[in-house]
C-alpha atoms as a PDB file:
ATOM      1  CA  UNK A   1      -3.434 -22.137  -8.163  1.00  0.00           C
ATOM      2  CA  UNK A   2      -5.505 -21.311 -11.509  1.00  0.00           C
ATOM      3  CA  UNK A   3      -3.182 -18.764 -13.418  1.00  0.00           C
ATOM      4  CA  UNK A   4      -4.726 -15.632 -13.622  1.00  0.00           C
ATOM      5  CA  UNK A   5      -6.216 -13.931 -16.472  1.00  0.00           C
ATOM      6  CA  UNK A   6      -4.687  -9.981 -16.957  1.00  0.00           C
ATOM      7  CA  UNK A   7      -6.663  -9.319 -19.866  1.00  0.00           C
ATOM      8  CA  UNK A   8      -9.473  -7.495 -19.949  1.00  0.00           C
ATOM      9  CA  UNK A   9     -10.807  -9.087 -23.179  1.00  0.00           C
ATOM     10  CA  UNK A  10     -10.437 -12.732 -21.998  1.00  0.00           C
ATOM     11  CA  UNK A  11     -11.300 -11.830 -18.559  1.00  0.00           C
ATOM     12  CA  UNK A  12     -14.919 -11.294 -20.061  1.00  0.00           C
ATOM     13  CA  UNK A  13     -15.319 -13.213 -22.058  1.00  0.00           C
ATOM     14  CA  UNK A  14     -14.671 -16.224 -19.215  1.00  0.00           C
ATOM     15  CA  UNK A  15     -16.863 -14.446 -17.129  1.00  0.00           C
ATOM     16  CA  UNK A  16     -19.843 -13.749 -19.961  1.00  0.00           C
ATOM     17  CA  UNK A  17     -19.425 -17.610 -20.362  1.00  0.00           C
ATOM     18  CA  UNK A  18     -19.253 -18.725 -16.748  1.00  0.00           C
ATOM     19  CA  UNK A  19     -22.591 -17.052 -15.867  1.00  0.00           C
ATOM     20  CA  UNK A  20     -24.251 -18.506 -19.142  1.00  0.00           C
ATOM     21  CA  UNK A  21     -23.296 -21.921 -17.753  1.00  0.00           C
ATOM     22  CA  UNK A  22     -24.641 -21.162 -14.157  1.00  0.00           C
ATOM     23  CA  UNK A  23     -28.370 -20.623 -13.193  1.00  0.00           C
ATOM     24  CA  UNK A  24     -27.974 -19.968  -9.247  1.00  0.00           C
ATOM     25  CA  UNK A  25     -24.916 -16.782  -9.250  1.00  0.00           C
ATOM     26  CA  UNK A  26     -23.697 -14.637  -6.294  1.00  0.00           C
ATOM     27  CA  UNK A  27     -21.572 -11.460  -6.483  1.00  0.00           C
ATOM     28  CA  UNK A  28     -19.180 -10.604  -3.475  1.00  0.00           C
ATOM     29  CA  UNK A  29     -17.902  -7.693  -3.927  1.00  0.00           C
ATOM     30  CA  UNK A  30     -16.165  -4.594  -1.825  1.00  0.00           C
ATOM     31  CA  UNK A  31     -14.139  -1.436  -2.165  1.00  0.00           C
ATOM     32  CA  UNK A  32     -12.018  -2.233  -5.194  1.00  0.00           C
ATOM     33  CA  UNK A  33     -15.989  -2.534  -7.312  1.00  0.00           C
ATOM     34  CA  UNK A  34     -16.393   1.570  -7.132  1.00  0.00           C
ATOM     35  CA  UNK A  35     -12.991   2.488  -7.605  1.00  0.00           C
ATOM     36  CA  UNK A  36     -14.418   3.121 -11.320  1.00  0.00           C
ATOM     37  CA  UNK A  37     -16.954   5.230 -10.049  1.00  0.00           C
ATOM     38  CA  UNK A  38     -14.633   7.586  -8.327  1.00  0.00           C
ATOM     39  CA  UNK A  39     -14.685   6.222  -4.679  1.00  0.00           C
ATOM     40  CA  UNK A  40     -10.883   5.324  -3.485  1.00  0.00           C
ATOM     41  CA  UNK A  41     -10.321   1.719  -1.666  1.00  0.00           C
ATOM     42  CA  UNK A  42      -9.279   1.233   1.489  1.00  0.00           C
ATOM     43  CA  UNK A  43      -5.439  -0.685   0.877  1.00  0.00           C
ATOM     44  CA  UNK A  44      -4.500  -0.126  -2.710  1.00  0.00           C
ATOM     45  CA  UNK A  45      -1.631   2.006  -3.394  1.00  0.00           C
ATOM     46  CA  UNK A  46      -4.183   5.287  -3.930  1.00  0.00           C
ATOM     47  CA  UNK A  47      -6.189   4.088  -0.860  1.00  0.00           C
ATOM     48  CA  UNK A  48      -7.596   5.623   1.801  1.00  0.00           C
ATOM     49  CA  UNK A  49      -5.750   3.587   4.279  1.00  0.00           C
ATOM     50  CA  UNK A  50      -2.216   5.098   2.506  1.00  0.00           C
ATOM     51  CA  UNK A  51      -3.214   9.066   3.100  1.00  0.00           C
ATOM     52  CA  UNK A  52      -2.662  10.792   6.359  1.00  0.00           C
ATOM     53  CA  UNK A  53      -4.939  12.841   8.412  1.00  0.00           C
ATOM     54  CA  UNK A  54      -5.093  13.673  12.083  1.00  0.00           C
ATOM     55  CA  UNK A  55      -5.767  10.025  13.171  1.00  0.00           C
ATOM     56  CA  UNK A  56      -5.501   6.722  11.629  1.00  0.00           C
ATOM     57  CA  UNK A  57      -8.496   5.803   9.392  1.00  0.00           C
ATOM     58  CA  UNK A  58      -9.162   2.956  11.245  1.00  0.00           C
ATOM     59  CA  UNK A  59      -9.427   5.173  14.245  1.00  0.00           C
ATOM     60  CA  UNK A  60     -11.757   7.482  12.753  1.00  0.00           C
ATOM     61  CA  UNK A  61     -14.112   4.484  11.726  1.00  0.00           C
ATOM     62  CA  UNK A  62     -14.469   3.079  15.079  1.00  0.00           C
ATOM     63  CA  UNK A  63     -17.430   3.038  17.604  1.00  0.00           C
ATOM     64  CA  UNK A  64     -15.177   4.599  20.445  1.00  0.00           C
ATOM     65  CA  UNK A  65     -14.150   7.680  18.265  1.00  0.00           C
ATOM     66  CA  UNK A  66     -17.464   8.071  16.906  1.00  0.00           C
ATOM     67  CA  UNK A  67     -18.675   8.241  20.723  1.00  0.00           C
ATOM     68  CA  UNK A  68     -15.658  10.407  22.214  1.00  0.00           C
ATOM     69  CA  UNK A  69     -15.172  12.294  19.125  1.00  0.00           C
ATOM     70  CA  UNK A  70     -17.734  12.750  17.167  1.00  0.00           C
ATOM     71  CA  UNK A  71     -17.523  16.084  15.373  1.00  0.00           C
ATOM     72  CA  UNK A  72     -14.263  14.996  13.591  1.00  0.00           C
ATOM     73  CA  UNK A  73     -15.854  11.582  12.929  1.00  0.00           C
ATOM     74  CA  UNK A  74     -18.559  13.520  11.171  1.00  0.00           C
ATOM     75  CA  UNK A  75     -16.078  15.879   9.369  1.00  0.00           C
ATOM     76  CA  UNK A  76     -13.899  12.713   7.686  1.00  0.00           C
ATOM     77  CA  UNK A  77     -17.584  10.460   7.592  1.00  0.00           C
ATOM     78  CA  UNK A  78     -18.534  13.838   4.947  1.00  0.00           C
ATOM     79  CA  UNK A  79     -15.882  14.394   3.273  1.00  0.00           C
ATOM     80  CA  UNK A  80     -14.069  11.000   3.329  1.00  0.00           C
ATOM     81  CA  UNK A  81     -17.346   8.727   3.369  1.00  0.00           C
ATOM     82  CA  UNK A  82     -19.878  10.189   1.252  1.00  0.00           C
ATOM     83  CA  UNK A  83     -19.520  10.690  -2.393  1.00  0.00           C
ATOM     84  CA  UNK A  84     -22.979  12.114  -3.401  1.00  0.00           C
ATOM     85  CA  UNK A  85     -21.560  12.421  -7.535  1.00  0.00           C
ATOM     86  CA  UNK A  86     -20.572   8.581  -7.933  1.00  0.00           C
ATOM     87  CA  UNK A  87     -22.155   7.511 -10.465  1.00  0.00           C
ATOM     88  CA  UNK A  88     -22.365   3.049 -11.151  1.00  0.00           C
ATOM     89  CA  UNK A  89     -19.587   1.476 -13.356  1.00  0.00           C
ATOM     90  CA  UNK A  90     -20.192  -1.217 -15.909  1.00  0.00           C
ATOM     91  CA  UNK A  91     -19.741  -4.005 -12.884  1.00  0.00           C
ATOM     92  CA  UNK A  92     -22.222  -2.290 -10.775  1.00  0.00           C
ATOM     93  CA  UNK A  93     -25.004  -2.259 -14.078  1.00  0.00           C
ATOM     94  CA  UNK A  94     -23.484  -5.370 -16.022  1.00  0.00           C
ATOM     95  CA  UNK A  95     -24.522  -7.281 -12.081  1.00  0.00           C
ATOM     96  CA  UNK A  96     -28.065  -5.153 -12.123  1.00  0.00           C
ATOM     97  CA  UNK A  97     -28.367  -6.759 -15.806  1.00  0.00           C
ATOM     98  CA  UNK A  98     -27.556 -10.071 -14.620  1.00  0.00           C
ATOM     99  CA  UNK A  99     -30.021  -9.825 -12.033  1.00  0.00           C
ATOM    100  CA  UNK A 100     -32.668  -8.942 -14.040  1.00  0.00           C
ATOM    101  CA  UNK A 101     -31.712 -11.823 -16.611  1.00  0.00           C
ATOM    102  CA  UNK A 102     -32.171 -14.292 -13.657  1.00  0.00           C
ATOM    103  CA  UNK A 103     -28.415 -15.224 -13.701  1.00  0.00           C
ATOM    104  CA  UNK A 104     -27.784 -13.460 -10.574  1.00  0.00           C
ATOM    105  CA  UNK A 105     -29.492 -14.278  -7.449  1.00  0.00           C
ATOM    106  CA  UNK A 106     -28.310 -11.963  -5.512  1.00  0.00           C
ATOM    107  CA  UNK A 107     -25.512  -9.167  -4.485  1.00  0.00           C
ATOM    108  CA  UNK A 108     -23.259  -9.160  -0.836  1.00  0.00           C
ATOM    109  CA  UNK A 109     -21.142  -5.714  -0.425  1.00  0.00           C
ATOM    110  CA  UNK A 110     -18.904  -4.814   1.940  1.00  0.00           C
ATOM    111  CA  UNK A 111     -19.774  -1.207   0.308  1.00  0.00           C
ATOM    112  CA  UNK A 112     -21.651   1.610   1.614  1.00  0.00           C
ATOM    113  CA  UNK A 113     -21.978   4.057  -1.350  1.00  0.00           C
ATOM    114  CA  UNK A 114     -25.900   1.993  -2.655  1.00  0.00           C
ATOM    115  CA  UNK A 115     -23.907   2.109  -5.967  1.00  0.00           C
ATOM    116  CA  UNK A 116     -26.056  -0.928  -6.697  1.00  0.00           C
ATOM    117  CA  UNK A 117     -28.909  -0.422  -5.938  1.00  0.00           C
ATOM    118  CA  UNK A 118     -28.640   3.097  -8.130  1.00  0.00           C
ATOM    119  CA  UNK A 119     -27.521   0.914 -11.277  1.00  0.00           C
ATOM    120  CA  UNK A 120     -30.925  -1.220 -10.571  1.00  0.00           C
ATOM    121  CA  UNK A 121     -29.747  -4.716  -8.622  1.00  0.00           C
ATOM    122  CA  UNK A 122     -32.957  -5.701  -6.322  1.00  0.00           C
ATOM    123  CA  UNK A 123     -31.402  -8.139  -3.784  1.00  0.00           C
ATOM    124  CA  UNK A 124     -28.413  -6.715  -1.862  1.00  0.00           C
ATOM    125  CA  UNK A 125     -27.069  -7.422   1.433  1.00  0.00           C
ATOM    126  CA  UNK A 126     -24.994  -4.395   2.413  1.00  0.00           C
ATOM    127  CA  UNK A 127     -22.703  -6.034   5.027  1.00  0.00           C
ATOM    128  CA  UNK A 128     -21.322  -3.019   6.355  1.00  0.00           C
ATOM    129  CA  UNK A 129     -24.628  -0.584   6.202  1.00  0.00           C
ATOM    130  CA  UNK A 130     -24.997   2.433   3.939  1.00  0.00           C
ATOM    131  CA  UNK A 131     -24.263   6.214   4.350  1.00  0.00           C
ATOM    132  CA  UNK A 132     -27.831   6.759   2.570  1.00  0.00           C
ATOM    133  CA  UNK A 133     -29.437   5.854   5.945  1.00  0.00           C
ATOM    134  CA  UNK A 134     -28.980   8.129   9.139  1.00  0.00           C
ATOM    135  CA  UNK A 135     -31.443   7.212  12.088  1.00  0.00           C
ATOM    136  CA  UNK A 136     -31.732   9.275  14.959  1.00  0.00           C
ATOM    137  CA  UNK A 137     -30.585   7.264  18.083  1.00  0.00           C
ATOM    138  CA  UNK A 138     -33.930   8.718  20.160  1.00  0.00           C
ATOM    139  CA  UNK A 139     -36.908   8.438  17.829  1.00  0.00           C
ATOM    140  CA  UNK A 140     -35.266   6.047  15.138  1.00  0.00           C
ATOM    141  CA  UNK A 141     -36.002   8.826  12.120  1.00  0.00           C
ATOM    142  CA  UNK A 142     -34.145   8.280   9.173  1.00  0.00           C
ATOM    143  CA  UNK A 143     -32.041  11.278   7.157  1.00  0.00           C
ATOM    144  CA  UNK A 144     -30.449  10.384   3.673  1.00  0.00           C
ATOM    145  CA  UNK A 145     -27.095  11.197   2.997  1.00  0.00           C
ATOM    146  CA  UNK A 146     -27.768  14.524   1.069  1.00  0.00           C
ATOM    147  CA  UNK A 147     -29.835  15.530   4.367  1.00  0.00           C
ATOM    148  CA  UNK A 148     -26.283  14.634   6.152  1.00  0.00           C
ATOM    149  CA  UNK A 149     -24.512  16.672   4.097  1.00  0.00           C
ATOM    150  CA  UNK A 150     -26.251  19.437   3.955  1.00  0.00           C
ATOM    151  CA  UNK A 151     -25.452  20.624   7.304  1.00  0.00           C
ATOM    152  CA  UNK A 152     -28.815  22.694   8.027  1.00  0.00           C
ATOM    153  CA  UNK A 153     -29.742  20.741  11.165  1.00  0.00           C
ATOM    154  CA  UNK A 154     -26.332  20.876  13.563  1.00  0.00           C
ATOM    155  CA  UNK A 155     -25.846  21.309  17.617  1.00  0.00           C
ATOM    156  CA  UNK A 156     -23.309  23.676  18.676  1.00  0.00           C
ATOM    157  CA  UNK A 157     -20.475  20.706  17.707  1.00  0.00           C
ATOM    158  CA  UNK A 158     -21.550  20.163  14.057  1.00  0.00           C
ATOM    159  CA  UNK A 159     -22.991  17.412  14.876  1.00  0.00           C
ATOM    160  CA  UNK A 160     -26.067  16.454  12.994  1.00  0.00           C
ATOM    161  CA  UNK A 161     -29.387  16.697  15.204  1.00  0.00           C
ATOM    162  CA  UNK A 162     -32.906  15.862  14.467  1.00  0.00           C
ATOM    163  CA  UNK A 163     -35.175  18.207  13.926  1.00  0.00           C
ATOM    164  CA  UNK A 164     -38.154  15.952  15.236  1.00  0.00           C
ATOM    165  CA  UNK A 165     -36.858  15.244  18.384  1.00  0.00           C
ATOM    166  CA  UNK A 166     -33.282  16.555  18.929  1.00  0.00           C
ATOM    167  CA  UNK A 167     -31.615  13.104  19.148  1.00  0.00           C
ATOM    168  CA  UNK A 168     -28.285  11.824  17.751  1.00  0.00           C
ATOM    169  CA  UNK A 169     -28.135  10.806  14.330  1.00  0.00           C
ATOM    170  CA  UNK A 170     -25.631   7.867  14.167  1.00  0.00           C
ATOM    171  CA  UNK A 171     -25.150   6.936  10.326  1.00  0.00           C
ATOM    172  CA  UNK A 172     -26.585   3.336   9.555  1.00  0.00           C
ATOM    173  CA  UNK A 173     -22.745   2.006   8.515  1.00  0.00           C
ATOM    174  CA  UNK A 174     -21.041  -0.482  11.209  1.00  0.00           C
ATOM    175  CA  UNK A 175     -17.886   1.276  12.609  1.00  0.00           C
ATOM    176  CA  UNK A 176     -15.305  -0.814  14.016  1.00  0.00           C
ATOM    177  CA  UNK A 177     -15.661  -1.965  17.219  1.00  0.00           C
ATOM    178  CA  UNK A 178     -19.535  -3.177  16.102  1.00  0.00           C
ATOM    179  CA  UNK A 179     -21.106  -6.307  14.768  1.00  0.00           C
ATOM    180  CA  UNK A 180     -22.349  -6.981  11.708  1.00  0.00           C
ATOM    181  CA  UNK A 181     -26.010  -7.025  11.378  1.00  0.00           C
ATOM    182  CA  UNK A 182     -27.434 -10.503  12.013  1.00  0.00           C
ATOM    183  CA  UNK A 183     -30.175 -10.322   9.284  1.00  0.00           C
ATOM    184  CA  UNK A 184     -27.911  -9.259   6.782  1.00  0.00           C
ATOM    185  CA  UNK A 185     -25.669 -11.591   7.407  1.00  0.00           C
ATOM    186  CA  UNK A 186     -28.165 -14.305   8.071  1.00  0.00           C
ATOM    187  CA  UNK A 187     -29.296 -13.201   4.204  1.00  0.00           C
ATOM    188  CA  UNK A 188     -25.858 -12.791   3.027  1.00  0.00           C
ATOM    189  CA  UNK A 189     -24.890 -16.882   4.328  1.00  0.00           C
ATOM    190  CA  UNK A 190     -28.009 -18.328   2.507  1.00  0.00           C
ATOM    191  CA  UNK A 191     -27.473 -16.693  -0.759  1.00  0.00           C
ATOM    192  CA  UNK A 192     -23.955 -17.584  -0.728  1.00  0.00           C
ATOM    193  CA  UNK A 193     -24.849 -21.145   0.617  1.00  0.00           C
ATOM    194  CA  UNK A 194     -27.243 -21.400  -2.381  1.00  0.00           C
ATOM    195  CA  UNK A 195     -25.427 -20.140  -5.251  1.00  0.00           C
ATOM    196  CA  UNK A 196     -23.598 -22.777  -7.863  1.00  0.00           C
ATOM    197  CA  UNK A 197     -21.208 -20.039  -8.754  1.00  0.00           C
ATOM    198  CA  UNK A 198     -19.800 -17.589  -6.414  1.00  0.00           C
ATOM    199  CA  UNK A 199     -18.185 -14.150  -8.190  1.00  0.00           C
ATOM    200  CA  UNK A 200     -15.400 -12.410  -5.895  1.00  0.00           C
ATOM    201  CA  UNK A 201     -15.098  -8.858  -7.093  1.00  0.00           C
ATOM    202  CA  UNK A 202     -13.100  -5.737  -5.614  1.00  0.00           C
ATOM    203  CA  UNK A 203     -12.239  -7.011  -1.996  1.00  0.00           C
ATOM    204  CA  UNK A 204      -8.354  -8.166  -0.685  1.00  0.00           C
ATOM    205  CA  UNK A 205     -10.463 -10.876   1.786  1.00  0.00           C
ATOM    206  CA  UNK A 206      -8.608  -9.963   4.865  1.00  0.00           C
ATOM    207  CA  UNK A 207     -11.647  -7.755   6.857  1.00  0.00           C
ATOM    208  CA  UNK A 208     -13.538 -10.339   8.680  1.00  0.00           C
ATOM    209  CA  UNK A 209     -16.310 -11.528   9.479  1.00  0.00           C
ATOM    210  CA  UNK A 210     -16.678 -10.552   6.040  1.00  0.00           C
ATOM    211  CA  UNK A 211     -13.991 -12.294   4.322  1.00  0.00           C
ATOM    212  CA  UNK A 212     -15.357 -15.668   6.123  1.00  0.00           C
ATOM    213  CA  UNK A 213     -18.621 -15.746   4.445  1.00  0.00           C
ATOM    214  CA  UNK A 214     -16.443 -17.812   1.555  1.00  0.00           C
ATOM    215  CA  UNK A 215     -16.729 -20.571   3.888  1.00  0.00           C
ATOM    216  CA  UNK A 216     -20.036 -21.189   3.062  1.00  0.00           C
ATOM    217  CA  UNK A 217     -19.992 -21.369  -0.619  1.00  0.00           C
ATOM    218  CA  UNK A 218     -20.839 -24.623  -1.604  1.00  0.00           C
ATOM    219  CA  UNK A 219     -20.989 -24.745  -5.552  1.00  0.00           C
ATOM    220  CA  UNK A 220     -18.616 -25.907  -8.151  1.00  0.00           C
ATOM    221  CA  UNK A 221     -16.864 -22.592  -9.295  1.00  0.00           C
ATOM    222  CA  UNK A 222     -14.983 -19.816  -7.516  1.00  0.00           C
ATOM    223  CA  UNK A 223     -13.747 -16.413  -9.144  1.00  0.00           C
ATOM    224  CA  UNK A 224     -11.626 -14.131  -7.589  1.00  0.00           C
ATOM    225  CA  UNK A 225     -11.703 -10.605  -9.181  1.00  0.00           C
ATOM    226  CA  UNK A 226      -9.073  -8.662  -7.925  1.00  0.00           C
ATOM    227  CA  UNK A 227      -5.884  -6.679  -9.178  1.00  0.00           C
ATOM    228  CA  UNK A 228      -3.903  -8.130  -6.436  1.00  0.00           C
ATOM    229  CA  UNK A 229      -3.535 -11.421  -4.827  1.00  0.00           C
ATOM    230  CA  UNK A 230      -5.913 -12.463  -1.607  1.00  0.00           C
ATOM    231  CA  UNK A 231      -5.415 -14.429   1.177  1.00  0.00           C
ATOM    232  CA  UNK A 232      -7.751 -17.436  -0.602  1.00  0.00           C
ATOM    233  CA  UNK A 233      -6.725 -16.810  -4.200  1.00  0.00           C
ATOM    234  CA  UNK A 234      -5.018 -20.622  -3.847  1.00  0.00           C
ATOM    235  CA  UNK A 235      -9.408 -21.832  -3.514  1.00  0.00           C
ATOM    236  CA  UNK A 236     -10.262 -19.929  -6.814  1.00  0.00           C
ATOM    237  CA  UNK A 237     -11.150 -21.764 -10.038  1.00  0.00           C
ATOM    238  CA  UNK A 238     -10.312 -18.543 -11.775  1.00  0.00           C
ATOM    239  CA  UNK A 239      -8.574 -15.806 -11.039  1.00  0.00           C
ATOM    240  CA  UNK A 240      -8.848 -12.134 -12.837  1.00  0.00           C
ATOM    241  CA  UNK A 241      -6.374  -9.828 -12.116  1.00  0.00           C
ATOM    242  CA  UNK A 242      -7.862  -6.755 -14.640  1.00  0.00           C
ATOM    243  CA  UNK A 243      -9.885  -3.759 -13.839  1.00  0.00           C
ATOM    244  CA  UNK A 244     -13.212  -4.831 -12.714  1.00  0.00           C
ATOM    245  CA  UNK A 245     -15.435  -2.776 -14.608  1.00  0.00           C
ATOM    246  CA  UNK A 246     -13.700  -3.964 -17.465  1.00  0.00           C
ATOM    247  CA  UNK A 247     -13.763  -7.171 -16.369  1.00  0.00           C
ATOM    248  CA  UNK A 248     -17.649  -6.669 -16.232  1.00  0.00           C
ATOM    249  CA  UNK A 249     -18.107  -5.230 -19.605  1.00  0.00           C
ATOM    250  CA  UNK A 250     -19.738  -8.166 -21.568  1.00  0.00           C
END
């Protein structure tokens, strides 16, 4: 296993010089990449997966609760899900840089905040959907978050309603229980399948299909970002174990 870099100072410099040497880059990243920006992870210590509420998080997030309950799915999707003041870290604008540099080809999240696409970066595949689309499950309208929020346009159960038609809005993330998207992932296999260097950033790897997607990396250098270890930490070429904005601040 490649011993792990704790530094923030040599973790970018490796990285400043690994994407110099690379023409064909992919960023993976998930929940641990907007911890920075004010949005808690999932497992972590601090995460959301560690606080209690009325059901288990896991619960809360799945297609069966949204469908059986879904006023208190839209009460924790608000308050737990959507963080209209995050703002992008250095990783999420060093990657937009990168981008626009032509070092990065592209950007695969298992985030749903569009943290990335606010700090500028052009090709994302959002695995797991984003809370800035809401589509109305009878006429296919689509509400941004703020919209969501807002709560002018509720039914009796405080559940969001369109004001077109009176359908369902069902917000654009996939809950448990639901498959990933097949054109997202479709895009998210050939970028990865593509790339020469492949950047892990933020994510423990254990969430599949997700965490799979590894599999199809094909180039000559790995790079797990993460403060603690992953299940595939023993395929990396280097490992960073440092804040990952910090990390990103070259």
């Amino acid at each position: 296993m490649a011993r792990a870099i704790t530094d923030p100072a040599e973790a970018s410099s490796a990285l400043a010089k690994l994407f110099e040497a690379h023409d064909h880059a992919v960023f993976f990243g998930g929940a641990g990449v907007s911890t920075a920006s004010g949005i808690p992870d999932f497992r972590s210590v601090d995460g959301l997966y560690r606080q209690h509420f009325a059901y288990p998080p896991e619960t809360m997030l799945s297609h069966s609760f949204y469908a059986s309950h879904t006023a208190e799915f839209y009460e924790f999707y608000r308050e737990r899900m959507i963080a209209l003041d995050a703002r992008p870290n250095r990783c999420h604008t060093k990657l937009a840089e990168l981008e626009a540099a032509g070092k990065l080809d592209a950007v695969v999240t298992q985030n749903i905040d569009g943290l990335h696409q606010a700090a500028g970066s052009q090709v994302v595949w959002e695995l797991h959907g984003s809370v800035h689309r809401n589509v109305c499950q009878r006429c296919g309208q689509t509400y941004d978050a703020a919209w969501v929020c807002a709560r002018e346009h509720e039914d009796v159960r405080g559940v969001p309603e369109c004001p077109l038609c009176r359908g369902e809005i069902k917000p654009d993330v996939v809950l448990y229980e639901e498959p990933l998207d097949e054109r997202v992932m479709a895009g998210a296999i050939d970028a990865i399948s593509r790339a020469d260097l492949l950047v892990i950033g933020g994510t423990s790897l254990v969430v599949y299909p997700a965490a799979g997607l590894t599999r199809f990396f094909n180039g000559d250098t790995l790079v797990i970002v993460n403060r603690d270890c992953t299940p595939q930490d023993g395929d990396a070429d280097v490992l960073i174990a440092c804040d990952i904005a910090q990390a990103f601040d070259f």
